[in-house]
PDB file of N, CA and C in Angstrom:
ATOM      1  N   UNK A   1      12.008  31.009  33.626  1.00  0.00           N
ATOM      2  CA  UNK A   1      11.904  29.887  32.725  1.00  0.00           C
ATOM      3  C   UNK A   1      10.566  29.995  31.972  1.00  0.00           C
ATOM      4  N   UNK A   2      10.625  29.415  30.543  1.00  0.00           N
ATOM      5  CA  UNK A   2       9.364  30.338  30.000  1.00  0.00           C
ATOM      6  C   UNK A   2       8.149  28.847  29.883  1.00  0.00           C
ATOM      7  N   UNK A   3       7.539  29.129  30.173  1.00  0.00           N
ATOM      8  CA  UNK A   3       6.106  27.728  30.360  1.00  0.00           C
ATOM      9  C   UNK A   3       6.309  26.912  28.951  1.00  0.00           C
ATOM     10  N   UNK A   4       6.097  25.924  29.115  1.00  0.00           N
ATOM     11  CA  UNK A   4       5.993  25.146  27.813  1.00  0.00           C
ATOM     12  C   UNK A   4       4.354  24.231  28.018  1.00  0.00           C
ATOM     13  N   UNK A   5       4.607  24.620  26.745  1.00  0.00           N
ATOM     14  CA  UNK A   5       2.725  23.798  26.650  1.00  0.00           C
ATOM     15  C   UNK A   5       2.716  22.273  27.023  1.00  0.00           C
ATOM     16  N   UNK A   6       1.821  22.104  27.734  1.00  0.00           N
ATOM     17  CA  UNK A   6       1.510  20.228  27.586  1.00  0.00           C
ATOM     18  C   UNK A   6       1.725  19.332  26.268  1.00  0.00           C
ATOM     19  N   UNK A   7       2.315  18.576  26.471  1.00  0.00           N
ATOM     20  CA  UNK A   7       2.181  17.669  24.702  1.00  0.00           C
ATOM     21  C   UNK A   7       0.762  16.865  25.052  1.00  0.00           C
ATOM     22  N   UNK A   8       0.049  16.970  23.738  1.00  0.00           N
ATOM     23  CA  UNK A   8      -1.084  16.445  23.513  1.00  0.00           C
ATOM     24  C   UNK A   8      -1.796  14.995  24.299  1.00  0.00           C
ATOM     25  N   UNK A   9      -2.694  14.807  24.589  1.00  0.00           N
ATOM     26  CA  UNK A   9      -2.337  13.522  25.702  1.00  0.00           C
ATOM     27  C   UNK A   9      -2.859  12.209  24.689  1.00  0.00           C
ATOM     28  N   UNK A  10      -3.626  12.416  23.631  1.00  0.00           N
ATOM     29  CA  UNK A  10      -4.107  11.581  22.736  1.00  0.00           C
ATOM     30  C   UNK A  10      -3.738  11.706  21.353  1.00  0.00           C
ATOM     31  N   UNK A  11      -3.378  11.132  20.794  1.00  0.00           N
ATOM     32  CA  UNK A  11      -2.882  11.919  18.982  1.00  0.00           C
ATOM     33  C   UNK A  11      -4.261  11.297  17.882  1.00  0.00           C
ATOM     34  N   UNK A  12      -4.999  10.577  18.199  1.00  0.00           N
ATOM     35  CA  UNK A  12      -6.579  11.208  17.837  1.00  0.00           C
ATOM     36  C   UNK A  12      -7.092  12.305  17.777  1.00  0.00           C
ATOM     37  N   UNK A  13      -6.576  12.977  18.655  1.00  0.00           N
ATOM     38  CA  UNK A  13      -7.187  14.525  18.908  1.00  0.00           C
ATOM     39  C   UNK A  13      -6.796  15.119  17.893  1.00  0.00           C
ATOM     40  N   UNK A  14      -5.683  15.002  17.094  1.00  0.00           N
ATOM     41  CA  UNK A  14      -4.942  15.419  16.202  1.00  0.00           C
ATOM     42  C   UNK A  14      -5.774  16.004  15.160  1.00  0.00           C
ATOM     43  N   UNK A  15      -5.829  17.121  14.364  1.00  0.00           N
ATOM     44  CA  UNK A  15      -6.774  17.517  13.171  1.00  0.00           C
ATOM     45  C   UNK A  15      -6.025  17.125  12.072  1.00  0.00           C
ATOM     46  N   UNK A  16      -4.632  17.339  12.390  1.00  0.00           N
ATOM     47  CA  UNK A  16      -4.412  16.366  11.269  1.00  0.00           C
ATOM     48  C   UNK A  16      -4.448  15.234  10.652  1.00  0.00           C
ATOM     49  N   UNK A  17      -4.156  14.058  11.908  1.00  0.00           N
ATOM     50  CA  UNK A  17      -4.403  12.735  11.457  1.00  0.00           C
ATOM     51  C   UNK A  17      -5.712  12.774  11.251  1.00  0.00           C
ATOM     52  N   UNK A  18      -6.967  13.257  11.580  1.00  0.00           N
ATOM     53  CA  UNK A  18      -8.660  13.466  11.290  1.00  0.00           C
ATOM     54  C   UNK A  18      -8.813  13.638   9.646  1.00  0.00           C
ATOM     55  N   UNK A  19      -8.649  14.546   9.491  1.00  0.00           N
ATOM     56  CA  UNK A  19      -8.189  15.055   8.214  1.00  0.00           C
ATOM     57  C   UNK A  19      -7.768  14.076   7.618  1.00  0.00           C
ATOM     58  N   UNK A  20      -6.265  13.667   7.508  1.00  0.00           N
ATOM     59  CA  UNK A  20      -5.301  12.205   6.994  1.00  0.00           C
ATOM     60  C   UNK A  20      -6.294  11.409   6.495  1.00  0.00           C
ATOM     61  N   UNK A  21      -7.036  10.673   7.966  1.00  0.00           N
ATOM     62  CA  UNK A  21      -7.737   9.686   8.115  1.00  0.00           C
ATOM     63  C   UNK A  21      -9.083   9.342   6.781  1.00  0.00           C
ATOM     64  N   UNK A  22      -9.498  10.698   6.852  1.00  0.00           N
ATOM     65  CA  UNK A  22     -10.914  10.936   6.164  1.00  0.00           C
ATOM     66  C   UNK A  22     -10.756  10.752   4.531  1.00  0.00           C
ATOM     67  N   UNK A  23      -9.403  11.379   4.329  1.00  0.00           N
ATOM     68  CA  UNK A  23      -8.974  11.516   3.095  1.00  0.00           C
ATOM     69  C   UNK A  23      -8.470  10.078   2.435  1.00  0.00           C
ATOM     70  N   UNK A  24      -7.892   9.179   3.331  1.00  0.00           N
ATOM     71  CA  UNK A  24      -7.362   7.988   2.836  1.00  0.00           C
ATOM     72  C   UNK A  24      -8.572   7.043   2.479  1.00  0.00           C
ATOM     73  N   UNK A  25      -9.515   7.191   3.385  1.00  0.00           N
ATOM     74  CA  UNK A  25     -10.803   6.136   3.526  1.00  0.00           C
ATOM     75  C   UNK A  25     -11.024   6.510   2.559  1.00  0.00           C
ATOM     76  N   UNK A  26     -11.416   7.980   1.942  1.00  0.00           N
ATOM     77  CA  UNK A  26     -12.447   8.322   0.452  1.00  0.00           C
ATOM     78  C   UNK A  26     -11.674   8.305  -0.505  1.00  0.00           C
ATOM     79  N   UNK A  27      -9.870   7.956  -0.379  1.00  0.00           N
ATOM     80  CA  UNK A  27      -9.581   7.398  -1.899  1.00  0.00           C
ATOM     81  C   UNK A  27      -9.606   6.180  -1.790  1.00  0.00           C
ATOM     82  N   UNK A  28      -9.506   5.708  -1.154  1.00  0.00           N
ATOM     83  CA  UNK A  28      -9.294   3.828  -1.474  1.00  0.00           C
ATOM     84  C   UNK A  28     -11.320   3.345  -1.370  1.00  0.00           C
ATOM     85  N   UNK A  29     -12.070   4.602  -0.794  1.00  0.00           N
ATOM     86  CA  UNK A  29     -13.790   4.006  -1.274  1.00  0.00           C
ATOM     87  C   UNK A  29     -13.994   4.228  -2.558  1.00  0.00           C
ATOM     88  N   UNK A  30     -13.042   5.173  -3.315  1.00  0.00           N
ATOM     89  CA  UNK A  30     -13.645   5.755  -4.846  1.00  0.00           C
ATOM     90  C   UNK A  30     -13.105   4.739  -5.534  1.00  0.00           C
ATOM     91  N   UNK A  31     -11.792   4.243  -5.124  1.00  0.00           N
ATOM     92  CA  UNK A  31     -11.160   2.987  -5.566  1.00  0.00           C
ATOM     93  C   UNK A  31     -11.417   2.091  -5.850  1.00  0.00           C
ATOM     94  N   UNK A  32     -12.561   1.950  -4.530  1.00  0.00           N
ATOM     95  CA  UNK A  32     -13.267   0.272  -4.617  1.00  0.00           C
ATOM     96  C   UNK A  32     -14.407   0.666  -5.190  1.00  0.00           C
ATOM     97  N   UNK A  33     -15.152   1.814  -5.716  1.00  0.00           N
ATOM     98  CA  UNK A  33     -16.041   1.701  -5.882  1.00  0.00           C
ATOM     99  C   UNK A  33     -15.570   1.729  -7.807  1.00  0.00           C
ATOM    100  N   UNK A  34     -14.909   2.016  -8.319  1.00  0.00           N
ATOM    101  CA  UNK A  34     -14.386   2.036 -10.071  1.00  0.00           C
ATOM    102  C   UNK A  34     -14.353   0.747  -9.913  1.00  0.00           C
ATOM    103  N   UNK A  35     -13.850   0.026  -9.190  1.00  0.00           N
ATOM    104  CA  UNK A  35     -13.160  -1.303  -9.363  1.00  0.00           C
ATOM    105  C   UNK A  35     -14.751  -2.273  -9.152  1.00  0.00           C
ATOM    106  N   UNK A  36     -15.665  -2.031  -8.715  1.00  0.00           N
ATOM    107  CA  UNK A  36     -17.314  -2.238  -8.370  1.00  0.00           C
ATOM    108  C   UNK A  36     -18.002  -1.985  -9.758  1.00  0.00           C
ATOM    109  N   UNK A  37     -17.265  -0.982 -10.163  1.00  0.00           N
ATOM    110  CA  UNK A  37     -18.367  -0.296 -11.196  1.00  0.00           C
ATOM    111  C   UNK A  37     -18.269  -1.543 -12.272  1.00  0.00           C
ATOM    112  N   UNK A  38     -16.578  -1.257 -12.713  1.00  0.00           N
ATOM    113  CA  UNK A  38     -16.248  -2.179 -14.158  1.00  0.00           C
ATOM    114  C   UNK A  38     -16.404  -3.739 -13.814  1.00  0.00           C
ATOM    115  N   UNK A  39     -16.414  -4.363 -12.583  1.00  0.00           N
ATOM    116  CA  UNK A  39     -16.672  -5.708 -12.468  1.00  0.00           C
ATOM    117  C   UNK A  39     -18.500  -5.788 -13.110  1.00  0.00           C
ATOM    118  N   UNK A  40     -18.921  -4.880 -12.123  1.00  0.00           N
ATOM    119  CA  UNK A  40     -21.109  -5.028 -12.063  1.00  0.00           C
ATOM    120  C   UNK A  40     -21.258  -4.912 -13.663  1.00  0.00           C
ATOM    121  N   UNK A  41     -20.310  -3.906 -14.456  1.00  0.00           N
ATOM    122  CA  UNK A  41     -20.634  -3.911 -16.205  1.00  0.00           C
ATOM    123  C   UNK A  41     -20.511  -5.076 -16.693  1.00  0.00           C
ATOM    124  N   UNK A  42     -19.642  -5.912 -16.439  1.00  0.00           N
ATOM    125  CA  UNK A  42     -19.452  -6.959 -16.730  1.00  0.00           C
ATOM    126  C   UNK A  42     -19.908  -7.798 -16.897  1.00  0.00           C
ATOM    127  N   UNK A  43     -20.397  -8.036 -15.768  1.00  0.00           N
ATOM    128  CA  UNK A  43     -21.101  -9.596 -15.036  1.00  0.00           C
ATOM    129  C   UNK A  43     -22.069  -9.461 -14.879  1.00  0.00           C
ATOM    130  N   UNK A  44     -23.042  -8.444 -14.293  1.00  0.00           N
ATOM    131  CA  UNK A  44     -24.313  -8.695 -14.315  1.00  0.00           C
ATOM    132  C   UNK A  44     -25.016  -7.077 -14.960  1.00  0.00           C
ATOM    133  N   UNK A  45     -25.677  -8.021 -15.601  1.00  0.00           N
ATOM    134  CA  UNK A  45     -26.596  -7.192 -16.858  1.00  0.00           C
ATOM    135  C   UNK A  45     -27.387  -7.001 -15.925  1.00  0.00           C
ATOM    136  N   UNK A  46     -28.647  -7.176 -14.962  1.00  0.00           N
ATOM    137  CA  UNK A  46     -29.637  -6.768 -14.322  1.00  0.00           C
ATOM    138  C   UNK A  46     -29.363  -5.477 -13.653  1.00  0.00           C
ATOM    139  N   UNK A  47     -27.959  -5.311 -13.322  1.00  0.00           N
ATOM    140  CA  UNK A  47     -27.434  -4.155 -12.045  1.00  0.00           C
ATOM    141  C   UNK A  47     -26.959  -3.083 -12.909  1.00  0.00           C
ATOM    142  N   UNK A  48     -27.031  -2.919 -14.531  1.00  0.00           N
ATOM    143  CA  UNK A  48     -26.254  -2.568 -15.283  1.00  0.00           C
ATOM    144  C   UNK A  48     -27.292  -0.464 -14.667  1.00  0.00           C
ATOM    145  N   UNK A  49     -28.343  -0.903 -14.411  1.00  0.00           N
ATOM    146  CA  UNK A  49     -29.564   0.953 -14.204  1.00  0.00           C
ATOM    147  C   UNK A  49     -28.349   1.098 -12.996  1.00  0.00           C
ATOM    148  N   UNK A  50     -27.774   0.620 -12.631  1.00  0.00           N
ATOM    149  CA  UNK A  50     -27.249   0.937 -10.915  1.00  0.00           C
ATOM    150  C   UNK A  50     -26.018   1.853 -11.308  1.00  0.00           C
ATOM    151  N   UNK A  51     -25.027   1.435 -12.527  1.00  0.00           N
ATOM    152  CA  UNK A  51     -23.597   1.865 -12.617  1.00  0.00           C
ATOM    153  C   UNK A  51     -23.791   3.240 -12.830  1.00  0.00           C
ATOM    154  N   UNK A  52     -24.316   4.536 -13.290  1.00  0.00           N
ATOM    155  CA  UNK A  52     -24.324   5.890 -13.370  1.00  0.00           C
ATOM    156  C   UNK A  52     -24.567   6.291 -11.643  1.00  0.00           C
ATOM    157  N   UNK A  53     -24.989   6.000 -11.063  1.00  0.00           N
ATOM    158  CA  UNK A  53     -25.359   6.240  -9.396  1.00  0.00           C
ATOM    159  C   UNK A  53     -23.811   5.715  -8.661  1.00  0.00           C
ATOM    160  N   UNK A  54     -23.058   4.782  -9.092  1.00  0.00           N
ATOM    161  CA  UNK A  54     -21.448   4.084  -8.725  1.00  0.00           C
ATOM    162  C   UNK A  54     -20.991   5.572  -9.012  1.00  0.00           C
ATOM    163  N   UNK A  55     -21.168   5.879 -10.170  1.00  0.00           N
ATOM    164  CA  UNK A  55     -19.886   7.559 -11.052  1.00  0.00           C
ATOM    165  C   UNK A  55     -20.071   8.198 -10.243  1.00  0.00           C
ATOM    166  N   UNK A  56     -21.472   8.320  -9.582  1.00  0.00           N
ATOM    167  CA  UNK A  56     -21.546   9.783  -8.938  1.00  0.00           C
ATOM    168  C   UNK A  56     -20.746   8.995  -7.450  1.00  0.00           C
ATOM    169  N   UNK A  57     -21.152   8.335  -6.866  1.00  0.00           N
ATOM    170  CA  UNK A  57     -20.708   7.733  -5.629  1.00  0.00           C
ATOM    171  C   UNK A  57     -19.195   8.000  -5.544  1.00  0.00           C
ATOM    172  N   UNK A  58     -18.607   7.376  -7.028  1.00  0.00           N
ATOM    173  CA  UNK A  58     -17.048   7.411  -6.689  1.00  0.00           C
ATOM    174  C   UNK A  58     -16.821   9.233  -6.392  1.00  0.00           C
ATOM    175  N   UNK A  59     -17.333  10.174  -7.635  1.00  0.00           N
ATOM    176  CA  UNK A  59     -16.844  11.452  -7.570  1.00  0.00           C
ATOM    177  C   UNK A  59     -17.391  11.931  -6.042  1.00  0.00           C
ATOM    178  N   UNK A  60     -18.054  11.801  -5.139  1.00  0.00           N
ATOM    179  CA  UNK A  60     -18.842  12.056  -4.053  1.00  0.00           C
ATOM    180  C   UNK A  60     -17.626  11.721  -2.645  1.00  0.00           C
ATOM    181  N   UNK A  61     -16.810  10.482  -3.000  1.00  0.00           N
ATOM    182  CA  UNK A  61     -15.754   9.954  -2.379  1.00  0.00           C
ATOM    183  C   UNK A  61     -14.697  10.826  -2.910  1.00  0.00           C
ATOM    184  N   UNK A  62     -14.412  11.250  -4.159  1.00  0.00           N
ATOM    185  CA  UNK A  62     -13.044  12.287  -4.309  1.00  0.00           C
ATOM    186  C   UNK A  62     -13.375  13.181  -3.634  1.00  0.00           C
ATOM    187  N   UNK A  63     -14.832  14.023  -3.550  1.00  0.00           N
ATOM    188  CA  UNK A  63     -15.085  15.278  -2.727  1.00  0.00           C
ATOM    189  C   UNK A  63     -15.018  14.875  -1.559  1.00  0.00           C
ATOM    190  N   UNK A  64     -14.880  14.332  -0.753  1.00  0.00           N
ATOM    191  CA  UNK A  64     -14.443  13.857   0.353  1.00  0.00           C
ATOM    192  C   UNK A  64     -13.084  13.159   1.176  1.00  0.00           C
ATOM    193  N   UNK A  65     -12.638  13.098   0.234  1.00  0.00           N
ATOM    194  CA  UNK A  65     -10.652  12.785   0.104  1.00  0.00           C
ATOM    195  C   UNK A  65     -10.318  14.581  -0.175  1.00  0.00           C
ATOM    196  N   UNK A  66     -10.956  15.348  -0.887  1.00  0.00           N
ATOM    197  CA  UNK A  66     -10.457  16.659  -0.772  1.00  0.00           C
ATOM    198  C   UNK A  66     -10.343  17.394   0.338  1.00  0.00           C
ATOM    199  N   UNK A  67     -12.045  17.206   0.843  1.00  0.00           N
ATOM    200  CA  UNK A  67     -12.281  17.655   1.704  1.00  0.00           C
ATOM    201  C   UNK A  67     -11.150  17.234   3.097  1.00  0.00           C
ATOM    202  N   UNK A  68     -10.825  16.088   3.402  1.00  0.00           N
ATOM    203  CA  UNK A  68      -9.764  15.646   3.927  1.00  0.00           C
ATOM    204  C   UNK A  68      -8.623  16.119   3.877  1.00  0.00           C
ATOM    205  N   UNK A  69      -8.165  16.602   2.927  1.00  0.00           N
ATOM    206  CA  UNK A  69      -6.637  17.029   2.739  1.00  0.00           C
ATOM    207  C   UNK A  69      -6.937  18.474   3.376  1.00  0.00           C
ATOM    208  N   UNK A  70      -7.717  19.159   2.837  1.00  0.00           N
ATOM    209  CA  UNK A  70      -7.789  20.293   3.677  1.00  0.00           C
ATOM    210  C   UNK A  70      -8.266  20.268   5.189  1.00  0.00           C
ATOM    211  N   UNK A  71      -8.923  19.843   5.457  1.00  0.00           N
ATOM    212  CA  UNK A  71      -9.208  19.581   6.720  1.00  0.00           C
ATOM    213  C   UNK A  71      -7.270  19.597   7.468  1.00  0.00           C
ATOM    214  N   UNK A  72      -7.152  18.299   6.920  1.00  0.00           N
ATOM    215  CA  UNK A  72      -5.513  17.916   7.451  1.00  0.00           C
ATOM    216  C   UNK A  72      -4.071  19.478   6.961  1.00  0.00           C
ATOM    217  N   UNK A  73      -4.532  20.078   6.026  1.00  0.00           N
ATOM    218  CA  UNK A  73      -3.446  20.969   5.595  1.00  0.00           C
ATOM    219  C   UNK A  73      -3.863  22.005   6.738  1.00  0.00           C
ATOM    220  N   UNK A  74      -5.122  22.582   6.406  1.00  0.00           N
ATOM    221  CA  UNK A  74      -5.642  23.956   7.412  1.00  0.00           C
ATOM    222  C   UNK A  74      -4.831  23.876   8.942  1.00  0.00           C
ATOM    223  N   UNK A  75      -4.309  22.953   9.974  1.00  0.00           N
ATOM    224  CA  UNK A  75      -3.821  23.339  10.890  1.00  0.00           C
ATOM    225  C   UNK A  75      -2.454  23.646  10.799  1.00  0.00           C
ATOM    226  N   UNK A  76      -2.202  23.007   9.738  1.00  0.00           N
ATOM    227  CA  UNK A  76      -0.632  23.310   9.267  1.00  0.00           C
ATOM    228  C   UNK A  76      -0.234  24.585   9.008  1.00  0.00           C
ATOM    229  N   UNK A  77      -1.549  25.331   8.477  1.00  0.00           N
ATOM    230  CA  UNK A  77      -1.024  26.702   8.316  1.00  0.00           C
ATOM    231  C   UNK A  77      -1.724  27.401   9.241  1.00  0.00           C
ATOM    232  N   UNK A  78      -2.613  26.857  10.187  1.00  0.00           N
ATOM    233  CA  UNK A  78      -3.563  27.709  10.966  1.00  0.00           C
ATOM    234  C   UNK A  78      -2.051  27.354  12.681  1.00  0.00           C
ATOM    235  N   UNK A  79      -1.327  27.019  12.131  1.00  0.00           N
ATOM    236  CA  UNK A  79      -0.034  26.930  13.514  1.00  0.00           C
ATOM    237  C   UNK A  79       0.861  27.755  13.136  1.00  0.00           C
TER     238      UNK A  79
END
């Protein structure tokens, strides 16, 4: 009879859901952070030096939703 592996005992452990996880948080932060940017243009003129430092923040959150997907794809093909 040929051995069968243990099933995983935690699905945290998972690299994929890790991956998943990382990637969902940094689109819905780049999300909130556009949606931050165009309200602060708006409404307050004092915070207006702050919004170019938001652009980079949001693009900083896409590199990190990328980084996520690969993270989460790589075991898919590393199995």
């Amino acid at each position: 009879m040929p051995e069968t592996q243990p099933a995983r005992e935690v699905l945290a452990d998972s690299r994929t859901l890790k991956g998943g996880g990382a990637a969902g948080v940094a689109t819905i932060s780049a999300a909130v952070i556009e949606v931050a940017q165009e309200v602060l243009a708006e409404t307050q003129t004092a915070i207006l030096p702050l919004v170019p430092y938001l652009d980079r923040l949001r693009w900083a959150f896409i590199a990190v939703a990328l980084f996520g997907i690969a993270v989460a794809i790589h075991p898919r093909i590393d199995d």
